[in-house]
Protein backbone atom coordinates (compact mmCIF):
# COMPACT_ATOMS: atom_id res chain seq x y z
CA UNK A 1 134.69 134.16 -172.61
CA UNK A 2 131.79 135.35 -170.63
CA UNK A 3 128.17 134.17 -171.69
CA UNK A 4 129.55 132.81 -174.54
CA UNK A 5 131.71 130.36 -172.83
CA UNK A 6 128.58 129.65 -170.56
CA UNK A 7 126.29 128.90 -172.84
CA UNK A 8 129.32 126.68 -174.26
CA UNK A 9 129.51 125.31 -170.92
CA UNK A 10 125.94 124.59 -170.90
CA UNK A 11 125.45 122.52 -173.80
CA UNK A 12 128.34 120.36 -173.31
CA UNK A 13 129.98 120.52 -177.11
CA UNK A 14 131.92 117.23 -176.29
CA UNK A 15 128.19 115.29 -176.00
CA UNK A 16 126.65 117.10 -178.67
CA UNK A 17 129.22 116.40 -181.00
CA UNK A 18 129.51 112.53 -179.94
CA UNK A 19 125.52 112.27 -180.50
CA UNK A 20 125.57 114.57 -183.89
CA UNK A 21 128.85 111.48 -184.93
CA UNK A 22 126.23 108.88 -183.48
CA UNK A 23 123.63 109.68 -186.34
CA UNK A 24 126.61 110.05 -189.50
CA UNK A 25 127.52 106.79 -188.06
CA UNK A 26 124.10 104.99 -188.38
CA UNK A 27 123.37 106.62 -191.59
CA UNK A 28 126.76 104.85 -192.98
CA UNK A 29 126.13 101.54 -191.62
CA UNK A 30 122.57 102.26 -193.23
CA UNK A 31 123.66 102.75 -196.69
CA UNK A 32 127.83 103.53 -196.75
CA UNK A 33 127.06 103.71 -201.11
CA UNK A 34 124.26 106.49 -200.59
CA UNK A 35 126.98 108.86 -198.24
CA UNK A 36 128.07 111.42 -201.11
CA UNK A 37 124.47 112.02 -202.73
CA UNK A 38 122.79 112.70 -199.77
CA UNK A 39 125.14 115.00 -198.41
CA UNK A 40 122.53 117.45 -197.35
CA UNK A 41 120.65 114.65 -194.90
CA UNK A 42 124.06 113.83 -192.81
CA UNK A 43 124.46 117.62 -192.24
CA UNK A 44 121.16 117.75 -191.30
CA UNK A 45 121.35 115.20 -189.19
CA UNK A 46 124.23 115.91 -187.86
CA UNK A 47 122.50 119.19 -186.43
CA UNK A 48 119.70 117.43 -185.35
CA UNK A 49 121.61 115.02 -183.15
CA UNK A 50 123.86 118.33 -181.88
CA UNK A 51 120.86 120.75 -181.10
CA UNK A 52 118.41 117.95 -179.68
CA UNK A 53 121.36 117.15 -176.84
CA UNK A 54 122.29 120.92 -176.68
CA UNK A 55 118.46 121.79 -175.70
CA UNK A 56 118.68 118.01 -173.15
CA UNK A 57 122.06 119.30 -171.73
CA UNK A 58 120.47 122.69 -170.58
CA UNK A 59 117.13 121.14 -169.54
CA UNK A 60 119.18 119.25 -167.28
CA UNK A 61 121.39 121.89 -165.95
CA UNK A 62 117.77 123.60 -165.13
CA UNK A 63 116.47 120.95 -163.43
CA UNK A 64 119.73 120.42 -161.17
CA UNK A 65 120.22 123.90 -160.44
CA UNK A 66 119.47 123.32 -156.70
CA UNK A 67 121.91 120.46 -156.49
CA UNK A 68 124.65 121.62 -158.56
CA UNK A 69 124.46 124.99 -156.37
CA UNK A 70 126.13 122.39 -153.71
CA UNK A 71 127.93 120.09 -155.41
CA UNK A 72 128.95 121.55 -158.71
CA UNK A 73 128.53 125.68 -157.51
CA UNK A 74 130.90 126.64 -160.42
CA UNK A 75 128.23 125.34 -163.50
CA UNK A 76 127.22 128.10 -165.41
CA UNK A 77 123.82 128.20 -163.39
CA UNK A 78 124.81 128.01 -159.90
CA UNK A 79 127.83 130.47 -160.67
CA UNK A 80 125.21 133.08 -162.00
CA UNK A 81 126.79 133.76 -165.52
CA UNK A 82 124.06 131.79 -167.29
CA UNK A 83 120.31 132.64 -165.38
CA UNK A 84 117.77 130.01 -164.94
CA UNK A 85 114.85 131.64 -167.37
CA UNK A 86 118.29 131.74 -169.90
CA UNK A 87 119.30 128.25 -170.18
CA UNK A 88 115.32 127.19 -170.80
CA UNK A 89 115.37 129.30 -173.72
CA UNK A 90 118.46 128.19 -175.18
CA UNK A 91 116.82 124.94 -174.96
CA UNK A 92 113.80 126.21 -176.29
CA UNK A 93 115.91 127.65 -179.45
CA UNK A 94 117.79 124.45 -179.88
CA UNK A 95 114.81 121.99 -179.66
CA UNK A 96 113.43 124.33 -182.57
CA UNK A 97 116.51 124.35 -184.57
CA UNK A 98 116.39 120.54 -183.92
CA UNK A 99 113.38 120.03 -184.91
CA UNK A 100 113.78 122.16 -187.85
CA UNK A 101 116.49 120.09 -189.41
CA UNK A 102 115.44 116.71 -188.68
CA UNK A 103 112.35 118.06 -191.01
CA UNK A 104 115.04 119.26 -193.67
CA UNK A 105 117.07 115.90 -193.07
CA UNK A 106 114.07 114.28 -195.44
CA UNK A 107 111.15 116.68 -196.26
CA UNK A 108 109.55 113.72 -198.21
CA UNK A 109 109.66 111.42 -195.02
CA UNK A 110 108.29 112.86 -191.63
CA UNK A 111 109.51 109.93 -189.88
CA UNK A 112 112.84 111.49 -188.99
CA UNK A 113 110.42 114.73 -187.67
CA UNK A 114 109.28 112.09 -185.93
CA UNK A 115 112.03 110.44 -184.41
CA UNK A 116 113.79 113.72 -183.46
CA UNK A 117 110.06 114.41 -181.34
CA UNK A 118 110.54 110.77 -179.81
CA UNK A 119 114.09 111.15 -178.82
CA UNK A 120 113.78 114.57 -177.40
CA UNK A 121 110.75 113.43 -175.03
CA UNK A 122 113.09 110.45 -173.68
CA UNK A 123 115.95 113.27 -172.64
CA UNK A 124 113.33 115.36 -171.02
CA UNK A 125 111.77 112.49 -169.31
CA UNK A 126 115.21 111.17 -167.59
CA UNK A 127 116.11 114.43 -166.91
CA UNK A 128 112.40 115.84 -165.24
CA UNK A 129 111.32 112.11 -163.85
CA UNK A 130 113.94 109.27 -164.81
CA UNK A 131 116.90 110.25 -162.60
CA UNK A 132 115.77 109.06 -159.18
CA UNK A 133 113.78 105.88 -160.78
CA UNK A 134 116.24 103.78 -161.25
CA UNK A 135 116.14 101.09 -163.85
CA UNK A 136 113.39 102.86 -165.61
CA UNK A 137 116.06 105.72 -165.93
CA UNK A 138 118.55 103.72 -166.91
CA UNK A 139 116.60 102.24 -169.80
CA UNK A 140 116.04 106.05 -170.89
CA UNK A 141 119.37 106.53 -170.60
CA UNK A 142 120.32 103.82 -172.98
CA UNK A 143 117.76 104.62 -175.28
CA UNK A 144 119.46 108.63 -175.66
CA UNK A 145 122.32 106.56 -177.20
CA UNK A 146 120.53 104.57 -179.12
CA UNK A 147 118.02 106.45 -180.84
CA UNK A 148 120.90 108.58 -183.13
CA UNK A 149 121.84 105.20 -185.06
CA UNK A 150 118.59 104.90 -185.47
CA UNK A 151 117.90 108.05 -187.02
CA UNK A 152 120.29 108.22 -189.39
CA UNK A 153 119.24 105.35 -190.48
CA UNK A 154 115.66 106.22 -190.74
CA UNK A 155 117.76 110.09 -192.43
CA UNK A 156 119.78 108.35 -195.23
CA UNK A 157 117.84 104.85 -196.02
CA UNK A 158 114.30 105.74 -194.93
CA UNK A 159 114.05 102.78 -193.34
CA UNK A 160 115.60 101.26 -189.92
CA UNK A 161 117.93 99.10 -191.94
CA UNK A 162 118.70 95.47 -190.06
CA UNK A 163 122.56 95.70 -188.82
CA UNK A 164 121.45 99.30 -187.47
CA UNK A 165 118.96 97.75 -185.51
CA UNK A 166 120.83 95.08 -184.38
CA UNK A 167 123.66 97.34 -183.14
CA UNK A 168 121.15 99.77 -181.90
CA UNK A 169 119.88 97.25 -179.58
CA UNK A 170 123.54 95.96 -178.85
CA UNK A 171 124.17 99.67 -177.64
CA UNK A 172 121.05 99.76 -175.46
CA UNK A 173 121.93 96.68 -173.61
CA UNK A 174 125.71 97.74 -173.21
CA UNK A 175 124.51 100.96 -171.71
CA UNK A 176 121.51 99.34 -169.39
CA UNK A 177 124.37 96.86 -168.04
CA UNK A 178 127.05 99.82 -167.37
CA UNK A 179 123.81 101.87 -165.93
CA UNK A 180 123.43 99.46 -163.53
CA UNK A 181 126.70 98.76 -162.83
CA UNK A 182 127.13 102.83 -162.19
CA UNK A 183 124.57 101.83 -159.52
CA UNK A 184 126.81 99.81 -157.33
CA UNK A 185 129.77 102.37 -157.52
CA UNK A 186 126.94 105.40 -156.62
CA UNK A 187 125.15 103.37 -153.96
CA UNK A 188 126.11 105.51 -150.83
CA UNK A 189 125.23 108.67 -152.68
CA UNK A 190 121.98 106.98 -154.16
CA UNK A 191 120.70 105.62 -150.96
CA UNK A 192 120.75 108.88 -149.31
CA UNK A 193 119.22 111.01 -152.05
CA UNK A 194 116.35 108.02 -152.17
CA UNK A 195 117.80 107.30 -155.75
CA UNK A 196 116.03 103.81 -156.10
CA UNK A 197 118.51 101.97 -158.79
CA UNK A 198 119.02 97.85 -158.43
CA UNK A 199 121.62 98.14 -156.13
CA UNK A 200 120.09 100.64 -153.63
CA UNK A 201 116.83 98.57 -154.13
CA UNK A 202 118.07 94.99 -154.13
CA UNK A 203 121.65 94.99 -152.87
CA UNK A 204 125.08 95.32 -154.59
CA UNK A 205 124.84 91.35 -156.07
CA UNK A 206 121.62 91.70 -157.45
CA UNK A 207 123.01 94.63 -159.49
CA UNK A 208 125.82 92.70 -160.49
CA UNK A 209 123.81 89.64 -161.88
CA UNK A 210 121.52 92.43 -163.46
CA UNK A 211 124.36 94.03 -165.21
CA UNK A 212 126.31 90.90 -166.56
CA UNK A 213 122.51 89.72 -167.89
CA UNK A 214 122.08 93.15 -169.84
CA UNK A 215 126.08 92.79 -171.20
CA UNK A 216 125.81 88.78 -172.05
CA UNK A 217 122.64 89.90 -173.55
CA UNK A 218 124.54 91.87 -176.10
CA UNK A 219 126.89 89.37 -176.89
CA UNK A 220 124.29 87.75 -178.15
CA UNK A 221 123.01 89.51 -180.46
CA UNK A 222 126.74 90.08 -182.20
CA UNK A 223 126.47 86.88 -183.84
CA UNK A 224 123.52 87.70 -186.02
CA UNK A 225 124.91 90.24 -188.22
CA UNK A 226 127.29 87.46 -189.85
CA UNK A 227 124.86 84.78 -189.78
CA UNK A 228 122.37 87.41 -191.56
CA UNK A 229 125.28 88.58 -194.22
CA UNK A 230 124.89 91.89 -193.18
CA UNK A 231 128.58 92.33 -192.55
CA UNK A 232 131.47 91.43 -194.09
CA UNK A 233 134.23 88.66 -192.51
CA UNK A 234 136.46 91.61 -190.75
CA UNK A 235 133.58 92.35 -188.63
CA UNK A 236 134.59 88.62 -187.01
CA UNK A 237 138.14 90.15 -185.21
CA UNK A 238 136.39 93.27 -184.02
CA UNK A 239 133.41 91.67 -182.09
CA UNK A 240 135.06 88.92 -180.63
CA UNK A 241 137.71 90.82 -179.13
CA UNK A 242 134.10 93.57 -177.52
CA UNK A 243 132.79 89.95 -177.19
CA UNK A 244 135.23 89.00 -174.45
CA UNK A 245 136.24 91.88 -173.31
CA UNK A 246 132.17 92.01 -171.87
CA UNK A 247 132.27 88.13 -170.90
CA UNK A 248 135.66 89.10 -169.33
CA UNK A 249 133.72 91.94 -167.50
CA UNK A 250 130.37 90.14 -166.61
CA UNK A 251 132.46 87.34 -164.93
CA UNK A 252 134.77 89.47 -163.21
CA UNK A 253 131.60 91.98 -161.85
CA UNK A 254 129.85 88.44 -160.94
CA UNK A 255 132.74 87.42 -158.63
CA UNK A 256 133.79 91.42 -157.42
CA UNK A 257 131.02 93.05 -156.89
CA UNK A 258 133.03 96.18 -154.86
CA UNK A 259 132.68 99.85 -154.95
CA UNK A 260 136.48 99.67 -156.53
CA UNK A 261 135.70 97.28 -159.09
CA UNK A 262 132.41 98.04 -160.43
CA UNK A 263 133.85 101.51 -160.89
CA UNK A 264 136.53 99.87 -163.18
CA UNK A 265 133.90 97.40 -165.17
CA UNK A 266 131.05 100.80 -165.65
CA UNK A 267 134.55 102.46 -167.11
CA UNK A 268 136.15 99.53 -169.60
CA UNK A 269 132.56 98.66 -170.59
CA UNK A 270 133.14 101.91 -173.16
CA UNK A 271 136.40 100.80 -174.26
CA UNK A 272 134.30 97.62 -175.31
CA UNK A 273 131.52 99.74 -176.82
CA UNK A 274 134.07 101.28 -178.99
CA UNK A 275 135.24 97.97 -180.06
CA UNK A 276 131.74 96.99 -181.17
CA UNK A 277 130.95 100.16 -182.97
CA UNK A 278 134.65 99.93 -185.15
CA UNK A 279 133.18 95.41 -185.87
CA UNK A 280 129.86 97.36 -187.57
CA UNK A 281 132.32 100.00 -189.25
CA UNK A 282 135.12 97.81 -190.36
CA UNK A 283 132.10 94.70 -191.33
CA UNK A 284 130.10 97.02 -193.60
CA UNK A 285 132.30 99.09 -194.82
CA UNK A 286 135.05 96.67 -195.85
């Protein structure tokens, strides 16, 4: 495929797409009754969500150019097909077609303009200064995932409606907890390239206990929805099965705190994730 398939390469279609699903999804636990008249904002969105990680993607290939030219020498910068000054404009192109349609999402209601600006500074931030900081990155990780609910709730309800929120923040947590938990597994790695995460800071167990704290943290927020009626009763089977499944981890990280294990907690922690975002789903829309 050429430049084509670089540029494919590039932007990573599989985390594009995931993010531009990530903002149809909050706009539907926003206001499921509001999905077929405003059409037009969920494409919008959509594109926003797609072209805002597209343009993060690249910045980040850009950034890691020197690296990847050792460990990854077959990306589409390090392999030559896609140059340096080339993969800063795509970004440049899709950060303006971003823009562009989270302005179009709601013309009458900047705040998605807004958001889109917000989010985009958080990607370039882990990617220029957040990947060696450690927790501080990890927070900005979290809050990439986060802020797409978010928006399409601000794109379909103009508001940040409350079970949004509240899942918003349960995703944040989730992701600070298997952040930190991807500390442990990368500590060798970390330590050498002066990556200063939890573990590499404060040893292996103080990660763990960090980690579990971020994941029981989100358990318990799940209870609010139903105790707000913001959900319906089949939200109940759904988050108590993500419930234990991230006790299950926590306690299981708390007492294995290995290279081997931790690796197998930061990987079932988005089998859990998935759980939780099928409760909201299943609670609102049923």
């Amino acid at each position: 495929m050429g430049k084509l398939g670089g540029y494919l390469r590039l932007m990573r279609p599989v985390n594009c797409l995931m993010m531009g699903f990530a903002v149809i999804v909050g706009a539907a636990l926003a206001s499921p009754n509001a999905l077929n008249t405003l059409w037009r904002s969920l494409i919008y969105g959509f594109v926003t969500g797609f072209t805002l990680t597209a343009a993060s993607m690249a910045i980040n290939d850009y950034f890691d150019r020197e690296t990847d030219a050792i460990n990854e020498p077959n990306r589409p910068i390090p392999s030559g097909l896609i140059k340096p000054k080339e993969a800063l404009a795509f970004s440049f192109i899709s950060t303006i077609i971003g823009f562009a349609a989270s302005y179009l999402t709601n013309t009458a209601y900047p705040l998605c303009l807004v958001t889109a600006i917000i989010a985009w500074i958080i990607s370039v931030a882990y990617t220029t200064v957040g990947k060696r900081s450690g927790l501080p990155g990890n927070l900005l990780v979290s809050a990439c995932v986060a802020v797409p609910f978010v928006y399409g709730s601000i794109a379909i309800a103009s508001a940040v409606e409350p079970r949004v929120l509240i899942f918003a923040s349960m995703a944040f947590l989730s992701i600070t907890g298997r952040e930190v938990t991807k500390g442990i597994v990368d500590v060798q790695g970390d330590r050498r390239r002066n990556v200063k995460t939890v573990a590499v800071r404060y040893g292996e167990k103080t990660a763990a206990v960090s980690a579990a704290l971020f994941y029981l943290s989100a358990v318990s927020l799940s209870i609010m929805p139903w105790f707000l009626n913001l959900v319906s009763f089949w939200y109940i089977p759904f988050v108590v099965a993500t419930d234990f499944g991230l006790v299950a981890s926590s306690f299981s990280l708390l007492y294995n705190y290995s290279r081997k294990n931790s690796r197998k907690i930061k990987d079932i922690v988005l089998l859990w994730g998935f759980l939780g975002l099928l409760a909201f789903i299943v609670g609102v829309l049923w």
